[in-house]
Every structure is written in structure tokens, then in C-alpha cells.
C-alpha atoms as a PDB file:
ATOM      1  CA  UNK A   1      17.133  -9.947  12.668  1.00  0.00           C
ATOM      2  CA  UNK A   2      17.781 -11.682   9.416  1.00  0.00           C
ATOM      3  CA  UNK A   3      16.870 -15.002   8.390  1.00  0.00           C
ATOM      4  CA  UNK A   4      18.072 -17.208   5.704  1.00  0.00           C
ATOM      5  CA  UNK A   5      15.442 -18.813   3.124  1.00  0.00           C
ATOM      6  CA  UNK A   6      16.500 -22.182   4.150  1.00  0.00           C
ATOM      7  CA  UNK A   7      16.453 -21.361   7.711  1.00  0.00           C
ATOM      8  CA  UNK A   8      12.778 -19.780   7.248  1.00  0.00           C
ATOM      9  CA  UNK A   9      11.692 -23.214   5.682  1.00  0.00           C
ATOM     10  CA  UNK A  10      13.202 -24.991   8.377  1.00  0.00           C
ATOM     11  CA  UNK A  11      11.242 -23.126  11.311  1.00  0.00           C
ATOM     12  CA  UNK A  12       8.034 -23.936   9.016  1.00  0.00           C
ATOM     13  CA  UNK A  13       9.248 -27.767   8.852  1.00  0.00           C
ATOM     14  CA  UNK A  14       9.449 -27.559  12.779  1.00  0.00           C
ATOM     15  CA  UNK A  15       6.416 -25.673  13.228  1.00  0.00           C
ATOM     16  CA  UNK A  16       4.387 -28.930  11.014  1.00  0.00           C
ATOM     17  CA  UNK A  17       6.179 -31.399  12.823  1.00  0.00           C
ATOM     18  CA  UNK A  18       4.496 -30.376  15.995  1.00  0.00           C
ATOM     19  CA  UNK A  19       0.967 -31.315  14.778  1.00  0.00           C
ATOM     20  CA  UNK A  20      -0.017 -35.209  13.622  1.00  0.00           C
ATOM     21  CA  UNK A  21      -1.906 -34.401  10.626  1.00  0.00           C
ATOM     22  CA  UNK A  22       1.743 -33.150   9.145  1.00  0.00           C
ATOM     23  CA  UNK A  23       1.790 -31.288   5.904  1.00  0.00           C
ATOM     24  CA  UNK A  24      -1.689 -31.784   3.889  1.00  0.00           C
ATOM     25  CA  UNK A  25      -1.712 -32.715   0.471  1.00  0.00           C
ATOM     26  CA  UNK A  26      -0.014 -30.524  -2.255  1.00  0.00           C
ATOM     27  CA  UNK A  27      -3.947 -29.750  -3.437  1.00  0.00           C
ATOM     28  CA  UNK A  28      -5.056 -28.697  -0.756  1.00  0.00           C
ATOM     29  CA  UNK A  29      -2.499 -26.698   0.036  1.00  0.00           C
ATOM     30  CA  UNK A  30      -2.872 -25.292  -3.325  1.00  0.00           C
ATOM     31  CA  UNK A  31      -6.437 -24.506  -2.454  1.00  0.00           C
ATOM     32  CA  UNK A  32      -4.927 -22.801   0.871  1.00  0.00           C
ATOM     33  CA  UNK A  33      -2.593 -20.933  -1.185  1.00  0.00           C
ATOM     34  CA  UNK A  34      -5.247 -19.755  -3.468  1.00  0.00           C
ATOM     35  CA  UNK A  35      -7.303 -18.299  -0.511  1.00  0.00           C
ATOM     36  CA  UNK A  36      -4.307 -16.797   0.792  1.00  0.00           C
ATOM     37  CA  UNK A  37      -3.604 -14.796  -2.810  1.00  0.00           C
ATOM     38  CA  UNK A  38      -7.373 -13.807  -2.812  1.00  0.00           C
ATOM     39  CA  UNK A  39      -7.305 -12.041   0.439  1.00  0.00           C
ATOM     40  CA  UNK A  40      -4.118 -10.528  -0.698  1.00  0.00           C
ATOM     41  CA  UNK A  41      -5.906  -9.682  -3.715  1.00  0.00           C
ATOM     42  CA  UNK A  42      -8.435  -7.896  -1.655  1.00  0.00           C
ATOM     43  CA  UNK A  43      -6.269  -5.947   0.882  1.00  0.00           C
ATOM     44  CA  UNK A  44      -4.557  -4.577  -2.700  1.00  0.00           C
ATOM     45  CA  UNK A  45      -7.796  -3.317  -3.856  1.00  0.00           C
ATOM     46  CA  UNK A  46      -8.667  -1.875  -0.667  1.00  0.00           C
ATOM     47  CA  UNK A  47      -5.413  -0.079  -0.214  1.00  0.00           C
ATOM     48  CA  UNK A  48      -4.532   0.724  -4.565  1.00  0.00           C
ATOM     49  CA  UNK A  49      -8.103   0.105  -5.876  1.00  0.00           C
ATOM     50  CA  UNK A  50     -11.224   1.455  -6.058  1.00  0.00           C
ATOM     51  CA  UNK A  51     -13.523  -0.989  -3.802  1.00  0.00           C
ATOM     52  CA  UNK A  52     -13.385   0.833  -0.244  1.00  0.00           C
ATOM     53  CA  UNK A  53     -13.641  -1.829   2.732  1.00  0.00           C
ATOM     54  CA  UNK A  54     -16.440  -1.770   4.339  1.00  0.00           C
ATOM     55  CA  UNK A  55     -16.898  -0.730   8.065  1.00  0.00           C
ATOM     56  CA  UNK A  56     -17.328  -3.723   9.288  1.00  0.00           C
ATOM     57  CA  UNK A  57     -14.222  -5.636   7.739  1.00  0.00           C
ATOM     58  CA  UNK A  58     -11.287  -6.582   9.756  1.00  0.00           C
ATOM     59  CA  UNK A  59      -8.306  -4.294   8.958  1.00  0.00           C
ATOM     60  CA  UNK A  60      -5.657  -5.933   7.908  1.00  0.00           C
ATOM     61  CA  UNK A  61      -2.927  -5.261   5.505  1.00  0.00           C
ATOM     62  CA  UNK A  62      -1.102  -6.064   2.712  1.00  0.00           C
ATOM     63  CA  UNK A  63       1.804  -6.486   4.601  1.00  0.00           C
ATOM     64  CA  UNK A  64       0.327  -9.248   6.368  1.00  0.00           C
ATOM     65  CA  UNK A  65      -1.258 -10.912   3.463  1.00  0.00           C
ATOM     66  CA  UNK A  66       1.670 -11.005   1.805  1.00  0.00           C
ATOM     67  CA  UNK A  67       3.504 -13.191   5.072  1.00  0.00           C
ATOM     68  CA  UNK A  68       0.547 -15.549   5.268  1.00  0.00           C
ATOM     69  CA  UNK A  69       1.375 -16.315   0.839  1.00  0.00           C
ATOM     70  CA  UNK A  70       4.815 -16.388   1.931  1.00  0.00           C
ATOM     71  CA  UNK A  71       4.330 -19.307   4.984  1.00  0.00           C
ATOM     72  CA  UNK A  72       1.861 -21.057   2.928  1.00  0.00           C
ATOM     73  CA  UNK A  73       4.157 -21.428   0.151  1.00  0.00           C
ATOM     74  CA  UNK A  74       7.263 -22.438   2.143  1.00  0.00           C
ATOM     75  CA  UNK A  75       4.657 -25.014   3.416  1.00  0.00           C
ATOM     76  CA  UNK A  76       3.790 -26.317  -0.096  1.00  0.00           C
ATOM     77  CA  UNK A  77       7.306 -26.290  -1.071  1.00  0.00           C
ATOM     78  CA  UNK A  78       8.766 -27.995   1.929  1.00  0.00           C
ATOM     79  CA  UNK A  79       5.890 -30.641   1.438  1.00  0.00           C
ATOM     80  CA  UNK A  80       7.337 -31.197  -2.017  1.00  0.00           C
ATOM     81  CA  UNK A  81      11.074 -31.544  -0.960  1.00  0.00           C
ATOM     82  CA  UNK A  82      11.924 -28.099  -3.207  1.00  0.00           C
ATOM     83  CA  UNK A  83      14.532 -26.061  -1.687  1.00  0.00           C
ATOM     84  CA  UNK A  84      13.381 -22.431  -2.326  1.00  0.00           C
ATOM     85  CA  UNK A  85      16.710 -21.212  -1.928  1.00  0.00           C
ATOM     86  CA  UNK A  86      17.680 -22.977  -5.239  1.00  0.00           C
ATOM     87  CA  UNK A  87      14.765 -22.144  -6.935  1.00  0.00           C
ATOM     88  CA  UNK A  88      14.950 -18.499  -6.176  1.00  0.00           C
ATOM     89  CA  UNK A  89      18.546 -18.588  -7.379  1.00  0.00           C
ATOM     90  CA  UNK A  90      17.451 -20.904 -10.689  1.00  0.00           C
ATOM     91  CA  UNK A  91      14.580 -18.175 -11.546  1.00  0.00           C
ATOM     92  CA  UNK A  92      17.235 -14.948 -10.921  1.00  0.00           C
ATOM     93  CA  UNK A  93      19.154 -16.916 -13.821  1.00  0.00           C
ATOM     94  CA  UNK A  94      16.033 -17.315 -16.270  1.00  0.00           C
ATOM     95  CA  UNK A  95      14.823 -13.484 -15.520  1.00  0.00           C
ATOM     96  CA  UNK A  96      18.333 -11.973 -15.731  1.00  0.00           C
ATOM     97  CA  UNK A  97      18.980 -14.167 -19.163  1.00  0.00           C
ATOM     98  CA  UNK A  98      15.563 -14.124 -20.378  1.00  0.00           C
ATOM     99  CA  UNK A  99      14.532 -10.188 -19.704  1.00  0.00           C
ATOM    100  CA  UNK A 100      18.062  -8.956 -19.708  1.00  0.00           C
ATOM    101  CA  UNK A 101      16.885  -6.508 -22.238  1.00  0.00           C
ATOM    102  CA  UNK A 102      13.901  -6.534 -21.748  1.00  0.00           C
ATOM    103  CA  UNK A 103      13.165  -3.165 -19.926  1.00  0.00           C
ATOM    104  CA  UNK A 104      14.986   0.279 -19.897  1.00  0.00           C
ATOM    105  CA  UNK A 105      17.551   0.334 -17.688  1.00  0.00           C
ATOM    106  CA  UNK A 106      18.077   2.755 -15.205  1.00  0.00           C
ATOM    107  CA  UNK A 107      21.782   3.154 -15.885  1.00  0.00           C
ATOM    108  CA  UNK A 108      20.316   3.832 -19.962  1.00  0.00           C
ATOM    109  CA  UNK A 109      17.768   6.379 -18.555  1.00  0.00           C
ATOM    110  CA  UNK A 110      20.365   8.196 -16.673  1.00  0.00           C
ATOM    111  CA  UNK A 111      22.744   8.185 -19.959  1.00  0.00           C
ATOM    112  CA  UNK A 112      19.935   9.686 -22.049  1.00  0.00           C
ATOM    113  CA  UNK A 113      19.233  12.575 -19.936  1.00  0.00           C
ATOM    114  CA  UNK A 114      23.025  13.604 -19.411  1.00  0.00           C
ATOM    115  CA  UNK A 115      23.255  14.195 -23.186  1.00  0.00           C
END
């Protein structure tokens, strides 16, 4: 099943209303989100790296730690009031204007080699 952004923040929004301490403050849940990109740091090195986990360390992956960024952030966003529908759509603009030739293109690679 797919969900919209906006519908994904709003399960969040429902989720916080449920508890009386509400959304914490925006620092600390940029100190949350901080934790959450250091284990997702970690699960990256474990899996692409060259640190093996050790035995006794929970497995967990980077799959996961990549959800728990992604609910901490809709968190810290719906805390703020930002829709991160519109900013998604606002930073596809800047990248697509800003790097539009930036990189090779795939459609240029595929010219290249058919000469």
C-alpha cells in the first residue's frame, strides 16, 4: 500500500497527539535526529564499510535506520508547521535547475556509445 507524504505526516501528527508531552522542542529533536543519522551511519559501515559488527550487536539494518531518520524528521517538520510535500517539490526545482548539467546523463552516455 502507498501512502502520500502528507498523509505519512499526518499519521505521525496523530501518533504525537496521543501522548501529553506533544512534540519536544525543535533541539531536541535535532539531537534525536542526530542519533538517528549516527546509527544509520553505523549500520552503513557495517553493511559497505570496513568496521565488522561485533557479535554481540543487535542486527539491524539499514533499511530500518533509514525509517526511524525518516519518522524523526516528519516529527521535526510537523513540529515546525513545514509541509514536506512542498518542500520536496521546492528542492526537485533547485536540484533539477541548479545540477541540470551537472552530471552525465544517461540519455548522453547512451548517445556516445552508439557512435
Amino acid at each position: 500500500m502507498s501512502k502520500s507524504l502528507a498523509a505519512m505526516q499526518q499519521e505521525v501528527d496523530a501518533y504525537i497527539a496521543q501522548f501529553k508531552s506533544g512534540y519536544f522542542s525543535p533541539l531536541a529533536q535535532m539531537a534525536r535526529l542526530t542519533e538517528e543519522m549516527g546509527e544509520l551511519a553505523r549500520e552503513v559501515n557495517h553493511h559497505y564499510g570496513e568496521k565488522a559488527k561485533k557479535p554481540t550487536e543487535a542486527a539491524k539494518t539499514v533499511a530500518e535506520e533509514l525509517g526511524d531518520v525518516l519518522v524523526v524528521t516528519m516529527i521535526m517538520a510537523n513540529s515546525l508547521d513545514i509541509d514536506l510535500t512542498a518542500v520536496f517539490d521546492q528542492n526537485m526545482q533547485k536540484f533539477n535547475t541548479r545540477d541540470a548539467n551537472r552530471f552525465e546523463r544517461v540519455d548522453e552516455v547512451k548517445k556516445e556509445e552508439s557512435m
